[in-house]
C-alpha atoms as a PDB file:
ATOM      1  CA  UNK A   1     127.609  87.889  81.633  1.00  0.00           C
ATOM      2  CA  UNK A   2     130.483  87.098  84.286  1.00  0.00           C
ATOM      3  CA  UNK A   3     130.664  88.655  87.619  1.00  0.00           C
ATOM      4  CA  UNK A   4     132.268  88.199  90.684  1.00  0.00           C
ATOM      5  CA  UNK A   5     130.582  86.888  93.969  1.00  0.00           C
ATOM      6  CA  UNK A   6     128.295  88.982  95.025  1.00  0.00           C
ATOM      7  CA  UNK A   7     129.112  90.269  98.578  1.00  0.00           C
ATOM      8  CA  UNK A   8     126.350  91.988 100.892  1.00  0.00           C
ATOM      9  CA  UNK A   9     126.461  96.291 101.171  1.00  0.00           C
ATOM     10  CA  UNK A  10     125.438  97.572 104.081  1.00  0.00           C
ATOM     11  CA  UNK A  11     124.332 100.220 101.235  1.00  0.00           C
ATOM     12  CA  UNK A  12     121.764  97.849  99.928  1.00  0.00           C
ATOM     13  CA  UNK A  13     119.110  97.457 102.941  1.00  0.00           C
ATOM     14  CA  UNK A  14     118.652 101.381 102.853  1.00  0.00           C
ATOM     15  CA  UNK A  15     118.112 101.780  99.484  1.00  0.00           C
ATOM     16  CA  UNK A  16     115.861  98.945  99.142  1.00  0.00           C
ATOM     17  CA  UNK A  17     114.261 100.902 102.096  1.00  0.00           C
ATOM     18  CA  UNK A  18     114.091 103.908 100.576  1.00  0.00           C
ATOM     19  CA  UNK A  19     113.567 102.649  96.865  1.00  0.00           C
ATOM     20  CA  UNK A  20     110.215 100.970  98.138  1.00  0.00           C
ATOM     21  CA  UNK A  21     109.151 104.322 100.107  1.00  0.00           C
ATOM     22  CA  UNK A  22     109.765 105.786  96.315  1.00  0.00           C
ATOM     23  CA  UNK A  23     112.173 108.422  98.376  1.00  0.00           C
ATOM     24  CA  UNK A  24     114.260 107.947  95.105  1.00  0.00           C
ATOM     25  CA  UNK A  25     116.260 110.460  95.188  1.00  0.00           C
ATOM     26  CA  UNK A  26     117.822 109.155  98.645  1.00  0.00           C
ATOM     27  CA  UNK A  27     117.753 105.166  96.897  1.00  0.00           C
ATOM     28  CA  UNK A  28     119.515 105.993  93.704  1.00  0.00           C
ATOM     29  CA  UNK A  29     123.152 107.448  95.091  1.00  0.00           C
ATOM     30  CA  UNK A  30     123.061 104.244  97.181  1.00  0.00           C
ATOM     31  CA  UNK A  31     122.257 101.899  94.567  1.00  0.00           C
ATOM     32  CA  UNK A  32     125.048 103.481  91.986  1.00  0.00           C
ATOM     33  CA  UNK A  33     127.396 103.058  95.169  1.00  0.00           C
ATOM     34  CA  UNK A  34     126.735  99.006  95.753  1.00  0.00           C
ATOM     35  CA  UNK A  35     126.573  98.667  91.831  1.00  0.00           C
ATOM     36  CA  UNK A  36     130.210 100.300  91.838  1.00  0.00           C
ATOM     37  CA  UNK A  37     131.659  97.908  94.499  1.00  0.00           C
ATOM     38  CA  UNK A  38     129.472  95.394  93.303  1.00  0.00           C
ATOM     39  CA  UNK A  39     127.298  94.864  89.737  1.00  0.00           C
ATOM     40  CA  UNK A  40     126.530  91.642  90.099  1.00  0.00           C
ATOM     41  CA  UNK A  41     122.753  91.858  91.827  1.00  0.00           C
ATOM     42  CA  UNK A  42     119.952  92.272  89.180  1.00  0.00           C
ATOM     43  CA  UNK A  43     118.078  93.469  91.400  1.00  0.00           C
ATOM     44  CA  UNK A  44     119.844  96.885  92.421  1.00  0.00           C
ATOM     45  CA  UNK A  45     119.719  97.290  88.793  1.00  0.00           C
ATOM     46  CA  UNK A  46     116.430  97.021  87.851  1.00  0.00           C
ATOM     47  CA  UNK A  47     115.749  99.363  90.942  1.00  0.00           C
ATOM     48  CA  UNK A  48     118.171 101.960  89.118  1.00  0.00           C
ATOM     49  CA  UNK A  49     116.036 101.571  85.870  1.00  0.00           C
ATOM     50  CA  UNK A  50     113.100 102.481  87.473  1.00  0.00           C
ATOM     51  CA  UNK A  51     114.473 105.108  88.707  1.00  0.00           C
ATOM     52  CA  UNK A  52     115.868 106.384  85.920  1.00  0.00           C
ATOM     53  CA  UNK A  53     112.622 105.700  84.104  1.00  0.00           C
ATOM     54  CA  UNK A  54     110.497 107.966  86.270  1.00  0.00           C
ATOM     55  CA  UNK A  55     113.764 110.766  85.905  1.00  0.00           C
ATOM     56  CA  UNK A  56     112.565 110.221  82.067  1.00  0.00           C
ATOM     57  CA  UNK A  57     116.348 109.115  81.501  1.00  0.00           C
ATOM     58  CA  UNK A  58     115.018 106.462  79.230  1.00  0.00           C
ATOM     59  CA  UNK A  59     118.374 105.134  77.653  1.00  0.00           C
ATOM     60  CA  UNK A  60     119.645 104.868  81.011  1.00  0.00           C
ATOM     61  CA  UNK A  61     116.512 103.121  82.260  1.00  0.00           C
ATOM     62  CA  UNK A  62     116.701 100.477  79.434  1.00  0.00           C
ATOM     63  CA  UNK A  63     120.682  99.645  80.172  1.00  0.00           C
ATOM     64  CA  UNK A  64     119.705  99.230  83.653  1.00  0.00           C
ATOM     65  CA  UNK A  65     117.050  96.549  82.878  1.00  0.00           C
ATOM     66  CA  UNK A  66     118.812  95.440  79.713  1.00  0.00           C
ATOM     67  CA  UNK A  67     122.021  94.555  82.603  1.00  0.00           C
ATOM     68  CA  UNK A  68     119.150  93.271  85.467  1.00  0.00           C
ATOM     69  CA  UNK A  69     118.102  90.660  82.333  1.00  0.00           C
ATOM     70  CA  UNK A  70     121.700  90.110  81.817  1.00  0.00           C
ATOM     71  CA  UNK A  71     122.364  88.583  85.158  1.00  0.00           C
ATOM     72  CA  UNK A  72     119.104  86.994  85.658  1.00  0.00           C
ATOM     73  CA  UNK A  73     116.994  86.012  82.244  1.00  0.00           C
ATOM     74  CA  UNK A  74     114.156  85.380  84.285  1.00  0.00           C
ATOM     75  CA  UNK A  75     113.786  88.348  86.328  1.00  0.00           C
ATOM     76  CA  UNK A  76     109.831  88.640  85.628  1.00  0.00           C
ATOM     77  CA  UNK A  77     109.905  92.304  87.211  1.00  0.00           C
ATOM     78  CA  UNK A  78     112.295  93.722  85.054  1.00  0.00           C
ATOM     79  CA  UNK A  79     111.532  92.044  81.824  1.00  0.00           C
ATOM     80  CA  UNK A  80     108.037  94.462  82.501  1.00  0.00           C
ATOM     81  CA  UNK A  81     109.427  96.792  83.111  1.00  0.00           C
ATOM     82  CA  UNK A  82     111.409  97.142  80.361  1.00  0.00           C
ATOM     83  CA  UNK A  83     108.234  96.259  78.074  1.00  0.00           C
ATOM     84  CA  UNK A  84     106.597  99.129  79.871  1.00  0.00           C
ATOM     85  CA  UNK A  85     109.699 101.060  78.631  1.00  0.00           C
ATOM     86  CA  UNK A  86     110.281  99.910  74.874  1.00  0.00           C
ATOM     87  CA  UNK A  87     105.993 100.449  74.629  1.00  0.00           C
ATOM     88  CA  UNK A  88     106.583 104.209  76.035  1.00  0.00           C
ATOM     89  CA  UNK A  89     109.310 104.350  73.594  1.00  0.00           C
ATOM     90  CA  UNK A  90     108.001 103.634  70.659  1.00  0.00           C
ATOM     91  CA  UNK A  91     109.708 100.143  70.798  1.00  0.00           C
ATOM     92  CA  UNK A  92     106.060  98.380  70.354  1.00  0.00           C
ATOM     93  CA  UNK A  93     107.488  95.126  68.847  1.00  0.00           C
ATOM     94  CA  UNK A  94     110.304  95.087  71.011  1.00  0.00           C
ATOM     95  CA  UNK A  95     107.491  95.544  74.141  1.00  0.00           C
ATOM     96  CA  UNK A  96     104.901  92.525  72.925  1.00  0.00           C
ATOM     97  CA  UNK A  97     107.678  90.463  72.822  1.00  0.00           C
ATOM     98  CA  UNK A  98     109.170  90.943  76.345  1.00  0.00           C
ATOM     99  CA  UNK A  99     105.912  90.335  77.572  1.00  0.00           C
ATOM    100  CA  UNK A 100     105.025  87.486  76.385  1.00  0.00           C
ATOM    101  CA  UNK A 101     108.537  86.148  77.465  1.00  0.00           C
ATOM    102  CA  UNK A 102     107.580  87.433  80.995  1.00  0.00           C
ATOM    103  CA  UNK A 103     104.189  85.734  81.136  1.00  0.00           C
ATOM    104  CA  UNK A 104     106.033  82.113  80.219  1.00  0.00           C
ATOM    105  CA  UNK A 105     108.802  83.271  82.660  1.00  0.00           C
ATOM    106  CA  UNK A 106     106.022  83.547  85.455  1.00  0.00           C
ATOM    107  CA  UNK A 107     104.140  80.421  85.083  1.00  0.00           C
ATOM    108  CA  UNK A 108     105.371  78.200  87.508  1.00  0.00           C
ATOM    109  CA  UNK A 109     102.979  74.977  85.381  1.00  0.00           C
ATOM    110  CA  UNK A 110      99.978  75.243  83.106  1.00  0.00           C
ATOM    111  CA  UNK A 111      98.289  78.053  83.728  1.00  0.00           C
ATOM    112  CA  UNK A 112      99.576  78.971  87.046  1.00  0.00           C
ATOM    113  CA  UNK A 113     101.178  82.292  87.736  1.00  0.00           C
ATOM    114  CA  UNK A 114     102.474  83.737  91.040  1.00  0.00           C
ATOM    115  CA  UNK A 115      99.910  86.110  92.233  1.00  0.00           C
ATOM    116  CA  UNK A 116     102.110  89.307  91.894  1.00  0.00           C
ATOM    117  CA  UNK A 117     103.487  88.854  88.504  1.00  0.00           C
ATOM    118  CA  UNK A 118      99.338  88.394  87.746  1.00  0.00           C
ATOM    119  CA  UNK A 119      99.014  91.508  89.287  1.00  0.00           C
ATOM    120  CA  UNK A 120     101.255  93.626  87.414  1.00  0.00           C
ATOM    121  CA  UNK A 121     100.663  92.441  84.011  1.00  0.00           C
ATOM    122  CA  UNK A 122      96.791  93.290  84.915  1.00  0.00           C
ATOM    123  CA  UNK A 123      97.549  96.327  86.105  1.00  0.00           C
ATOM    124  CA  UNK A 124      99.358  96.823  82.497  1.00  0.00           C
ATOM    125  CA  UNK A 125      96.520  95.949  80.374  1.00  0.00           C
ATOM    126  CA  UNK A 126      94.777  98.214  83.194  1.00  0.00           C
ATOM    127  CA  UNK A 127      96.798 101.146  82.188  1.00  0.00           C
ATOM    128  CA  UNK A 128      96.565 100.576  78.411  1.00  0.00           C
ATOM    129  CA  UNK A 129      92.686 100.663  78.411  1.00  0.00           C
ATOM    130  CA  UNK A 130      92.689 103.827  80.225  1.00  0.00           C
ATOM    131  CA  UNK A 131      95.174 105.093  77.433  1.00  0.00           C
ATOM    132  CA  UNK A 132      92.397 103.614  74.766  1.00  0.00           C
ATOM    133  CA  UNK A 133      89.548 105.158  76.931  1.00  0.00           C
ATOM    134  CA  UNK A 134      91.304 109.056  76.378  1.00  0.00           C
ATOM    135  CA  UNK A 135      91.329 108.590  73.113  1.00  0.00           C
ATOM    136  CA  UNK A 136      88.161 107.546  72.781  1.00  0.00           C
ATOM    137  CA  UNK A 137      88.307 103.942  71.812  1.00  0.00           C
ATOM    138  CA  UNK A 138      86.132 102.166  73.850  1.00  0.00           C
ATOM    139  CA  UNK A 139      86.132  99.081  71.945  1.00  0.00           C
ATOM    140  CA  UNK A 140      89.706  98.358  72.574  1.00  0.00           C
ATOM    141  CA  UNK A 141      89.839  99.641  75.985  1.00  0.00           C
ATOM    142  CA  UNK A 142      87.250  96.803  77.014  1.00  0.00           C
ATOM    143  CA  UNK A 143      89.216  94.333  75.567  1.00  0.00           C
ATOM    144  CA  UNK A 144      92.281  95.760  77.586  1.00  0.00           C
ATOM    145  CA  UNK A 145      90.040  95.628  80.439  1.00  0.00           C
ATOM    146  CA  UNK A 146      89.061  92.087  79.667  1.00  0.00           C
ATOM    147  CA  UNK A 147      92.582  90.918  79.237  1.00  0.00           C
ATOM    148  CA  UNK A 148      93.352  92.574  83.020  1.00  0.00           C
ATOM    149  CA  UNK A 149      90.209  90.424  84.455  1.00  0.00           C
ATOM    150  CA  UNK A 150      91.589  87.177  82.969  1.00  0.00           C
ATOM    151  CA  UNK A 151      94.527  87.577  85.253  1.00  0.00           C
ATOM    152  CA  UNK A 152      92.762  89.356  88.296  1.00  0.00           C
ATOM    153  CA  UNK A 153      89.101  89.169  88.693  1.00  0.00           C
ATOM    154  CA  UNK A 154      88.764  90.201  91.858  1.00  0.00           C
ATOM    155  CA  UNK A 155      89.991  93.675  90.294  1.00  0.00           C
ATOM    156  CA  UNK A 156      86.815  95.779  91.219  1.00  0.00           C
ATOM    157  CA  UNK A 157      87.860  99.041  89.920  1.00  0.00           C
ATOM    158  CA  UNK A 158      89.114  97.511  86.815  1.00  0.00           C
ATOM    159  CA  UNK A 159      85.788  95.933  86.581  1.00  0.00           C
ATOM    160  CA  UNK A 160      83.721  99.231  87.299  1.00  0.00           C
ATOM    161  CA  UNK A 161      85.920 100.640  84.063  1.00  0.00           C
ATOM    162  CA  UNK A 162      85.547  97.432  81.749  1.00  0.00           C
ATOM    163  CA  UNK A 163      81.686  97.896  82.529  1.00  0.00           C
ATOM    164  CA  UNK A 164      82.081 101.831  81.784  1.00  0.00           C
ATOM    165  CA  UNK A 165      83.353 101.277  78.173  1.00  0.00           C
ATOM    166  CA  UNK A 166      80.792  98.808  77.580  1.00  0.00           C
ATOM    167  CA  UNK A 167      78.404 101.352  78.342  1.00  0.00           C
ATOM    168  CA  UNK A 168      79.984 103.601  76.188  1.00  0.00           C
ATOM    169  CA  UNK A 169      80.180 101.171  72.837  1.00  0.00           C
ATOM    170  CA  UNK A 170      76.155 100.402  73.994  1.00  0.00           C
ATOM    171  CA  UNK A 171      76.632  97.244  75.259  1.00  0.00           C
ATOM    172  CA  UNK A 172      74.145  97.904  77.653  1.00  0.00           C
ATOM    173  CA  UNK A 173      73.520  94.104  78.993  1.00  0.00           C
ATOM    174  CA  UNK A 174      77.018  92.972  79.326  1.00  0.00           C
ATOM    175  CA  UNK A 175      77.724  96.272  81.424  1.00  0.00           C
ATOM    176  CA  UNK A 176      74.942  95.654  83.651  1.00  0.00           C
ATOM    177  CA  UNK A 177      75.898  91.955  84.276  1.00  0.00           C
ATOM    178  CA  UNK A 178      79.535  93.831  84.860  1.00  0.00           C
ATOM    179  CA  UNK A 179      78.050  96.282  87.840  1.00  0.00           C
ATOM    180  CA  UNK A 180      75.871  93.303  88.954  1.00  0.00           C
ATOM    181  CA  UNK A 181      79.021  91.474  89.256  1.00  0.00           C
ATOM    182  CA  UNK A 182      80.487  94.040  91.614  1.00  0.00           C
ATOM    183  CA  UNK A 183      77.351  94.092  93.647  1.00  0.00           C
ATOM    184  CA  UNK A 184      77.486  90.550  94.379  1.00  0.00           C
ATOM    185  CA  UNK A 185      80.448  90.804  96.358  1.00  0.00           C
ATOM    186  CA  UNK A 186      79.872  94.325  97.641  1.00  0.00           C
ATOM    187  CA  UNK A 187      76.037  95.031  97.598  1.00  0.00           C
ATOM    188  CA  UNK A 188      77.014  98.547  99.739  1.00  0.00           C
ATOM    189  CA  UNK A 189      79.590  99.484  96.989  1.00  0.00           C
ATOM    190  CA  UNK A 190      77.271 102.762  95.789  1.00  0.00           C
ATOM    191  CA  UNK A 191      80.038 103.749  92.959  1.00  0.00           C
ATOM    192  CA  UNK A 192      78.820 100.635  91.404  1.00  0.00           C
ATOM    193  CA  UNK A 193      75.083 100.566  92.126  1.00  0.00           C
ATOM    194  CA  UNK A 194      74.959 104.286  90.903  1.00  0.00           C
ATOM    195  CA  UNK A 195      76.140 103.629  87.548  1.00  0.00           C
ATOM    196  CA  UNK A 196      73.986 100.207  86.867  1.00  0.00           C
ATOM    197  CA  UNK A 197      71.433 102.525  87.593  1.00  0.00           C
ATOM    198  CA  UNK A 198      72.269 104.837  84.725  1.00  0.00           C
ATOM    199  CA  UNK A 199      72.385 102.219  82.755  1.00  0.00           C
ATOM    200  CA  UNK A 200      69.980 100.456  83.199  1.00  0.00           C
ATOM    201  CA  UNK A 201      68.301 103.599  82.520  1.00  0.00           C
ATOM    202  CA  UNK A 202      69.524 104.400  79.057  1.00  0.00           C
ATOM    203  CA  UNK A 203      68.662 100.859  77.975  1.00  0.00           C
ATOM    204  CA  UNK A 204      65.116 101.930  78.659  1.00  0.00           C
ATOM    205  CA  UNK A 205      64.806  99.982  82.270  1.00  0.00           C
ATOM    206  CA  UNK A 206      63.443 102.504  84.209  1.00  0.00           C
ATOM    207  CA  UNK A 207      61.650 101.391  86.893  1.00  0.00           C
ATOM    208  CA  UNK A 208      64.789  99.285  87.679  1.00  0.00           C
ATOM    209  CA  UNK A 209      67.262 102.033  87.683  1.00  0.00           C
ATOM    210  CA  UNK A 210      64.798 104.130  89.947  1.00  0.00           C
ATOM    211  CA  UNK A 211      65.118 101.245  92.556  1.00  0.00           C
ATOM    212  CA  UNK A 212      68.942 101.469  92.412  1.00  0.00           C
ATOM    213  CA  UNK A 213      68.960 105.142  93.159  1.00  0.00           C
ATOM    214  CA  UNK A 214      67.184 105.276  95.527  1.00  0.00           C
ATOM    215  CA  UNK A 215      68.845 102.126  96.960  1.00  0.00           C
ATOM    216  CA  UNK A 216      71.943 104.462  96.737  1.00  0.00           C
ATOM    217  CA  UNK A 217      70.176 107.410  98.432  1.00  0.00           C
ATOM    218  CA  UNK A 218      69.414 104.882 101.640  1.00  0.00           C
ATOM    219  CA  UNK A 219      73.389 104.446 102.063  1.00  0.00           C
ATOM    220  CA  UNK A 220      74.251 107.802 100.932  1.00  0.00           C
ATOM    221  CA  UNK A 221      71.130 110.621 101.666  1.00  0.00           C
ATOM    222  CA  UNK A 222      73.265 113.488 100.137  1.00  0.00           C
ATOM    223  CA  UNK A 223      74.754 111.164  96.709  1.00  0.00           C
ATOM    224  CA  UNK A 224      74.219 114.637  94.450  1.00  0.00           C
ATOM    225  CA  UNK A 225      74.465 112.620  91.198  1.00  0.00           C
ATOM    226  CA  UNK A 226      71.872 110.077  92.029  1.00  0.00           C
ATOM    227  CA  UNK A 227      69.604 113.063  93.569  1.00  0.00           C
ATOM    228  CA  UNK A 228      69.748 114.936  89.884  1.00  0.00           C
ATOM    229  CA  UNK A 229      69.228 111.183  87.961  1.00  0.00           C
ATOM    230  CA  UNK A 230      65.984 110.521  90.111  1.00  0.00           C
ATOM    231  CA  UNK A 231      65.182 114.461  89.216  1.00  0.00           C
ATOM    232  CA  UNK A 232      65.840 113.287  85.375  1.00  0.00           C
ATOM    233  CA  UNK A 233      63.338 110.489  85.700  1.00  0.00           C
ATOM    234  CA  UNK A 234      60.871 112.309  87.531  1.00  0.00           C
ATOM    235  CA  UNK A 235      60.817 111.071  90.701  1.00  0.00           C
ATOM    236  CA  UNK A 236      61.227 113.191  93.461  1.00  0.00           C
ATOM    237  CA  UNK A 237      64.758 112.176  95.696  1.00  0.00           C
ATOM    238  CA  UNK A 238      63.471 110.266  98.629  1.00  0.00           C
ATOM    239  CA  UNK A 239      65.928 108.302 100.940  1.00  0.00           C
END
């Protein structure tokens, strides 16, 4: 695809502005305006598909990253973006493939991956677990989960929800050595201490999971979830 060289719009700094304030509504008339004058940036276009993606214009959306791809074949951002489109579509196939074209797009050598193109795609398999987890499917959701912690470990709420669905499929030990994870890095994070508690509970560890809550009842007096677990177990809520 041919285009002529690309000059800078005054146009372009506000709407980049306002595109990453997500004022959209103010980005887009500026965007169509420098596209008009000038389509060469991939950039303003993958802007517009986004755009046009959360408007739930999805044909526009997909010419808009289709074009962004067009001018720049290794545009990482849009080629997810548009595999975030063709999966919301229907377009599963289509989807799989543009992401694995974006993951060899973002290495920069063996096994090495700028640290925001690692963070997307983890936020993706993120997103798609949470999608398994509504409907129920635990199994795949940790392996969704999984895939996201590959890329990011230092993810802790995708870590607190991989260790959730273990719990769910009763894998009790792997989601305890999920939450014991967390607490290694963050032994005041009481989200996390609260749940290893449970279970540790329902995989018949009392005595430990009493220790945790009460543990979480020491950084937070009025936690009314631990309060009614200790009451469950017997043991009467003392800080």
């Amino acid at each position: 695809m041919s285009h002529t060289v690309r000059k800078y719009n005054p146009s372009l700094g506000v709407a980049r502005t306002c595109f990453a304030a997500k004022h959209y509504e103010r980005a887009e008339p500026l965007l169509l305006r420098v596209v008009e004058e000038n389509p060469g940036f991939a950039d303003v276009h993958n802007m517009l598909g986004v755009i046009h993606h959360e408007q739930g214009d999805y044909p526009r959306a997909q010419k808009d990253f289709e074009t962004a791809l067009q001018i720049n074949p290794r545009y990482t951002d849009a080629a997810l973006n548009l595999a975030v489109l063709c999966n919301d579509t229907g377009q599963y196939d289509v989807a799989r493939d543009l992401y694995d074209r974006a993951i060899t797009h973002a290495r920069k050598g063996p096994g090495e991956m700028p640290r925001g193109v690692a963070a997307k795609l983890s936020n993706m398999h993120a997103e798609l677990g949470e999608a398994y987890t509504a409907a129920g499917m635990h199994m795949e959701a940790a392996g969704e989960y999984e895939h996201a912690l590959a890329l990011c470990p230092d993810f802790v709420d995708i870590r607190s929800k991989l260790a959730k669905a273990l719990r769910e499929i009763g894998d009790f030990d792997r989601a305890i050595g999920e939450y014991q994870a967390i607490l290694s890095k963050n032994a005041a994070y009481v989200p996390a201490r609260a749940s290893l508690g449970l279970v540790l509970f329902h995989a018949g560890r009392r005595a430990e999971a009493i220790a945790h809550w009460q543990k979480v009842l020491r950084l937070e007096p009025e936690h009314a979830a631990v309060t009614s677990y200790l009451k469950m177990a017997g043991v009467e809520p003392n800080p």
